[in-house]
C-alpha atoms as a PDB file:
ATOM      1  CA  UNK A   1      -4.418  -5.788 -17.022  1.00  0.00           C
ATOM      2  CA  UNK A   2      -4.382  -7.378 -20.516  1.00  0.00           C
ATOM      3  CA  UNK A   3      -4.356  -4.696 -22.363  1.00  0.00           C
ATOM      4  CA  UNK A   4      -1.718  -3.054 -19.794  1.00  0.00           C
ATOM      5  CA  UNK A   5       0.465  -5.776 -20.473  1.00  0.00           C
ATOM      6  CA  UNK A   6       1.154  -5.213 -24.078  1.00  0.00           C
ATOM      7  CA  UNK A   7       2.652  -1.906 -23.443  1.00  0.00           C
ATOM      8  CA  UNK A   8       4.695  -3.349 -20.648  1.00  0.00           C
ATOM      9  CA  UNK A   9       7.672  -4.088 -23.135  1.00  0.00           C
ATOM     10  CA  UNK A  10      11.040  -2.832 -20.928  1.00  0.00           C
ATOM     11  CA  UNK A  11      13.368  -5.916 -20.174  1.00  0.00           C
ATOM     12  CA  UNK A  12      13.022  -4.851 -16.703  1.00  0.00           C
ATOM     13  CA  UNK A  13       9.792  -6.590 -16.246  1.00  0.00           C
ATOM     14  CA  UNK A  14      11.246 -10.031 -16.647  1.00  0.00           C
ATOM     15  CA  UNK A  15      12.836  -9.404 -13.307  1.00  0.00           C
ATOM     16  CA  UNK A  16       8.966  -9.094 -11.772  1.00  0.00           C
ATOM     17  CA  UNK A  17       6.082 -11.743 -11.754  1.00  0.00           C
ATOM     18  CA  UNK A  18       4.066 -11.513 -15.256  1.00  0.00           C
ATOM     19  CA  UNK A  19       1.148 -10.382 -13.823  1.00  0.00           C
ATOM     20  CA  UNK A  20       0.609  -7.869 -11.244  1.00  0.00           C
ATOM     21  CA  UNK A  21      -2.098  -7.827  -8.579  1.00  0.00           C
ATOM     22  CA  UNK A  22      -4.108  -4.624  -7.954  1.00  0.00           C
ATOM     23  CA  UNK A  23      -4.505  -2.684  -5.221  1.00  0.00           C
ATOM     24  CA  UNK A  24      -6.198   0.497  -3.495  1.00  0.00           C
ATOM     25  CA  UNK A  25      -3.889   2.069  -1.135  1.00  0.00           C
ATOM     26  CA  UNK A  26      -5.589   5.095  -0.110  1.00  0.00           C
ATOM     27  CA  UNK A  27      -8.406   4.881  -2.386  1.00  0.00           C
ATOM     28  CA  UNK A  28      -5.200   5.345  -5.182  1.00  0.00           C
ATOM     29  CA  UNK A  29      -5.143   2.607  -7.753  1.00  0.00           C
ATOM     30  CA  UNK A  30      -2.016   1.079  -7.964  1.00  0.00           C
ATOM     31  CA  UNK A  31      -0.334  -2.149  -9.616  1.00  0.00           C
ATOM     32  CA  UNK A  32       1.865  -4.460  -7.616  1.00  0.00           C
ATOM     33  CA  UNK A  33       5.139  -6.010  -8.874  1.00  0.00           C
ATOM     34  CA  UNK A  34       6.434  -9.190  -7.014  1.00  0.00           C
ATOM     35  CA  UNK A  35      10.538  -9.548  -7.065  1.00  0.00           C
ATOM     36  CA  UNK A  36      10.953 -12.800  -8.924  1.00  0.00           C
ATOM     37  CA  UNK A  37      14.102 -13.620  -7.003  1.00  0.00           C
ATOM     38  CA  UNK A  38      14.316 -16.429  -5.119  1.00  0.00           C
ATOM     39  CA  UNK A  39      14.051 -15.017  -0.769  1.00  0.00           C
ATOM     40  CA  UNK A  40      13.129 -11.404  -1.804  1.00  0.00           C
ATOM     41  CA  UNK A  41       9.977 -10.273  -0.597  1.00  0.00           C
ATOM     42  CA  UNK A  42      10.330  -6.856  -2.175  1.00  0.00           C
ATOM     43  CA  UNK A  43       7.081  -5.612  -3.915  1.00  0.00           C
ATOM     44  CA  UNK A  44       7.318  -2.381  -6.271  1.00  0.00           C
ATOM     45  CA  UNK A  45       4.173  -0.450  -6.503  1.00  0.00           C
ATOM     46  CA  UNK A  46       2.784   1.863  -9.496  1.00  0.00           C
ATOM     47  CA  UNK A  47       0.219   4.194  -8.849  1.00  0.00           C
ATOM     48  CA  UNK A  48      -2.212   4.593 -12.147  1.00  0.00           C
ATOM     49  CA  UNK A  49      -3.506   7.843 -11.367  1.00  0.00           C
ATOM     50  CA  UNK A  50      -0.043   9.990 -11.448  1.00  0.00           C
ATOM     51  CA  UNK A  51       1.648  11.342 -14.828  1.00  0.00           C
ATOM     52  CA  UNK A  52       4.468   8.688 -14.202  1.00  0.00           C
ATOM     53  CA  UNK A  53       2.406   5.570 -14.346  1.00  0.00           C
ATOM     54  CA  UNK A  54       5.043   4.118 -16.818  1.00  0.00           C
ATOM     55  CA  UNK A  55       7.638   5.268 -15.261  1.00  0.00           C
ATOM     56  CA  UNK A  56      10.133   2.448 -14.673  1.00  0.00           C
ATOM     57  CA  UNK A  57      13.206   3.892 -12.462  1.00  0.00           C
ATOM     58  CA  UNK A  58      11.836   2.076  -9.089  1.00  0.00           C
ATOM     59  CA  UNK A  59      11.984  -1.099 -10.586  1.00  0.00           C
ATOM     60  CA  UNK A  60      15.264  -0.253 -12.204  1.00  0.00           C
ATOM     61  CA  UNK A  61      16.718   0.263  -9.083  1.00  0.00           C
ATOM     62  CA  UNK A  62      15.541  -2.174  -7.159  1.00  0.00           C
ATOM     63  CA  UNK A  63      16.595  -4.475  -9.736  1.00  0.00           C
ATOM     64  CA  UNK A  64      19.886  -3.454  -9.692  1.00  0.00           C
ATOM     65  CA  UNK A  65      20.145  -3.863  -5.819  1.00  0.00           C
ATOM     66  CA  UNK A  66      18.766  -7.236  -5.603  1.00  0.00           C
ATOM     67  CA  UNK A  67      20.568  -9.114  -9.069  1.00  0.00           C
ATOM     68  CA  UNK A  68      23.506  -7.363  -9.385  1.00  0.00           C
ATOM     69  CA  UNK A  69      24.467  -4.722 -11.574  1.00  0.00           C
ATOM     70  CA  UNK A  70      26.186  -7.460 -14.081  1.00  0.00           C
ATOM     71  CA  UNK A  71      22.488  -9.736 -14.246  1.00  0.00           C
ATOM     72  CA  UNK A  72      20.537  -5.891 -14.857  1.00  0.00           C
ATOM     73  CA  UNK A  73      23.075  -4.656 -17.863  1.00  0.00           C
ATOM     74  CA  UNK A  74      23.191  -8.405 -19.382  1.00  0.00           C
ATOM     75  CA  UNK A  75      19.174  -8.516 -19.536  1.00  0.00           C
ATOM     76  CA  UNK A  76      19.143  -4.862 -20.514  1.00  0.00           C
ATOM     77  CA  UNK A  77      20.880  -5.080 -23.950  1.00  0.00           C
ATOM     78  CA  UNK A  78      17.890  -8.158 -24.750  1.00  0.00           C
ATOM     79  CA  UNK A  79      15.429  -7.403 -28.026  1.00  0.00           C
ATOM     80  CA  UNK A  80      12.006  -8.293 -26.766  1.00  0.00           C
ATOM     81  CA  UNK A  81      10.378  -8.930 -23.101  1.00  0.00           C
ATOM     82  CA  UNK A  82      10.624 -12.965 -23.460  1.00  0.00           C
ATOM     83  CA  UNK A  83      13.772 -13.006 -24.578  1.00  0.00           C
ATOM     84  CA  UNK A  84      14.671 -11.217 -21.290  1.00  0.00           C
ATOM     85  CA  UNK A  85      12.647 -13.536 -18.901  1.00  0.00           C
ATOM     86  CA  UNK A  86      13.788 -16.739 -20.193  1.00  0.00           C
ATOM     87  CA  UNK A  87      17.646 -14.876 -19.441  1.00  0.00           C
ATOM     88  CA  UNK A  88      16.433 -14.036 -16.209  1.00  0.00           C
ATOM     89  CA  UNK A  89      15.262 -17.497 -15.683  1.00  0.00           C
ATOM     90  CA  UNK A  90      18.977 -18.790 -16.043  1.00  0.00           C
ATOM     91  CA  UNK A  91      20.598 -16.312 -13.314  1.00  0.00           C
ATOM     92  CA  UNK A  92      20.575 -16.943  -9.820  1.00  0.00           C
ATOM     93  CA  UNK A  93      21.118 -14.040  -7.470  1.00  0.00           C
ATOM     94  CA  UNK A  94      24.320 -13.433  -6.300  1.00  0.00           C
ATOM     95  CA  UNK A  95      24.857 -13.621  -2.245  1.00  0.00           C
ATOM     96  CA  UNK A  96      27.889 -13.742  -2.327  1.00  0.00           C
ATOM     97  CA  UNK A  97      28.890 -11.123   1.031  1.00  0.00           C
ATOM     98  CA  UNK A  98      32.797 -10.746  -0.372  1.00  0.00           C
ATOM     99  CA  UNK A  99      31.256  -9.326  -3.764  1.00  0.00           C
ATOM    100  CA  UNK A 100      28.598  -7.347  -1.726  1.00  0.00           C
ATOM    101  CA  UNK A 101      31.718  -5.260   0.007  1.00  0.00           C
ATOM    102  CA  UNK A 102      33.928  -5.368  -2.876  1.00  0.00           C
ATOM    103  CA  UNK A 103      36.581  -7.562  -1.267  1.00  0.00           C
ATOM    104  CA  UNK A 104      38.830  -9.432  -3.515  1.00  0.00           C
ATOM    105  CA  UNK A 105      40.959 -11.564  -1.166  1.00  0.00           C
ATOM    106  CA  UNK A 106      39.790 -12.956   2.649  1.00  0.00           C
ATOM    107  CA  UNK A 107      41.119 -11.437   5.425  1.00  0.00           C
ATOM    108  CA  UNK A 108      42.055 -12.564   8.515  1.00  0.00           C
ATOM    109  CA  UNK A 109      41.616 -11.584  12.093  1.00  0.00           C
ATOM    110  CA  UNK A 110      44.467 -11.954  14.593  1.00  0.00           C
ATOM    111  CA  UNK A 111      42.546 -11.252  17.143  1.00  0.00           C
ATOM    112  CA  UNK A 112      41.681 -14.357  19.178  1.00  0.00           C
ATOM    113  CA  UNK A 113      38.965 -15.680  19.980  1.00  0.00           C
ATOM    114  CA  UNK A 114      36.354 -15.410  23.090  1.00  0.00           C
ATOM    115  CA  UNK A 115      35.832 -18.426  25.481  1.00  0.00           C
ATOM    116  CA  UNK A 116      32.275 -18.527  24.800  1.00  0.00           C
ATOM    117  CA  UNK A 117      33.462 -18.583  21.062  1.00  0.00           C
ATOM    118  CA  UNK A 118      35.677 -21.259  20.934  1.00  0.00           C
ATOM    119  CA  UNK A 119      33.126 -23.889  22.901  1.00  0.00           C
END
């Protein structure tokens, strides 16, 4: 994994735990990413035994989902791999549910309320 890691030089790793465990799923050897952010569980796998082992457009994407498109295109434009994880390190992920739907201002519902809902 060592000698793995020093070709692993994509900002989008800083987004992942350093080091990856390995796996056999299927008797396929594969490397496991952990989601660094804080409540994601999300774990991307890379097979090592398919032409696209450094392919990194699941990550990417998942990336992208979970921090934001803003966090992904800040870290992106970063020189080296540890510039990018000590960036990462200072972004929190945004949960904000008005910026997940793309709401600027709150809304309001005239409807009233239930019984049960207003004990």
């Amino acid at each position: 994994v060592v000698r793995l890691t020093k070709e692993w030089t994509s900002p989008v790793y800083a987004f992942y735990s350093p080091t990856p465990s390995i796996e056999y799923v299927m008797e396929q050897h594969c490397h496991v990413f952990k989601c660094l952010a804080k409540g994601c569980k999300h774990a991307v796998r890379r097979f090592l035994d398919t032409r696209n082992r450094g392919s990194t457009g699941n990550m990417r994407r998942h990336v992208r989902t979970c921090w934001g498109k803003d966090v992904y295109n800040t870290i992106l434009n970063v020189d080296t791999l540890e510039e990018a994880r000590a960036g990462v390190k200072g972004h929190v992920r945004n949960g904000s549910i008005s910026l997940v739907f793309g709401r600027n201002k709150k809304g309001y519902s005239h409807q009233p309320h239930m019984k049960f809902e207003m004990k």
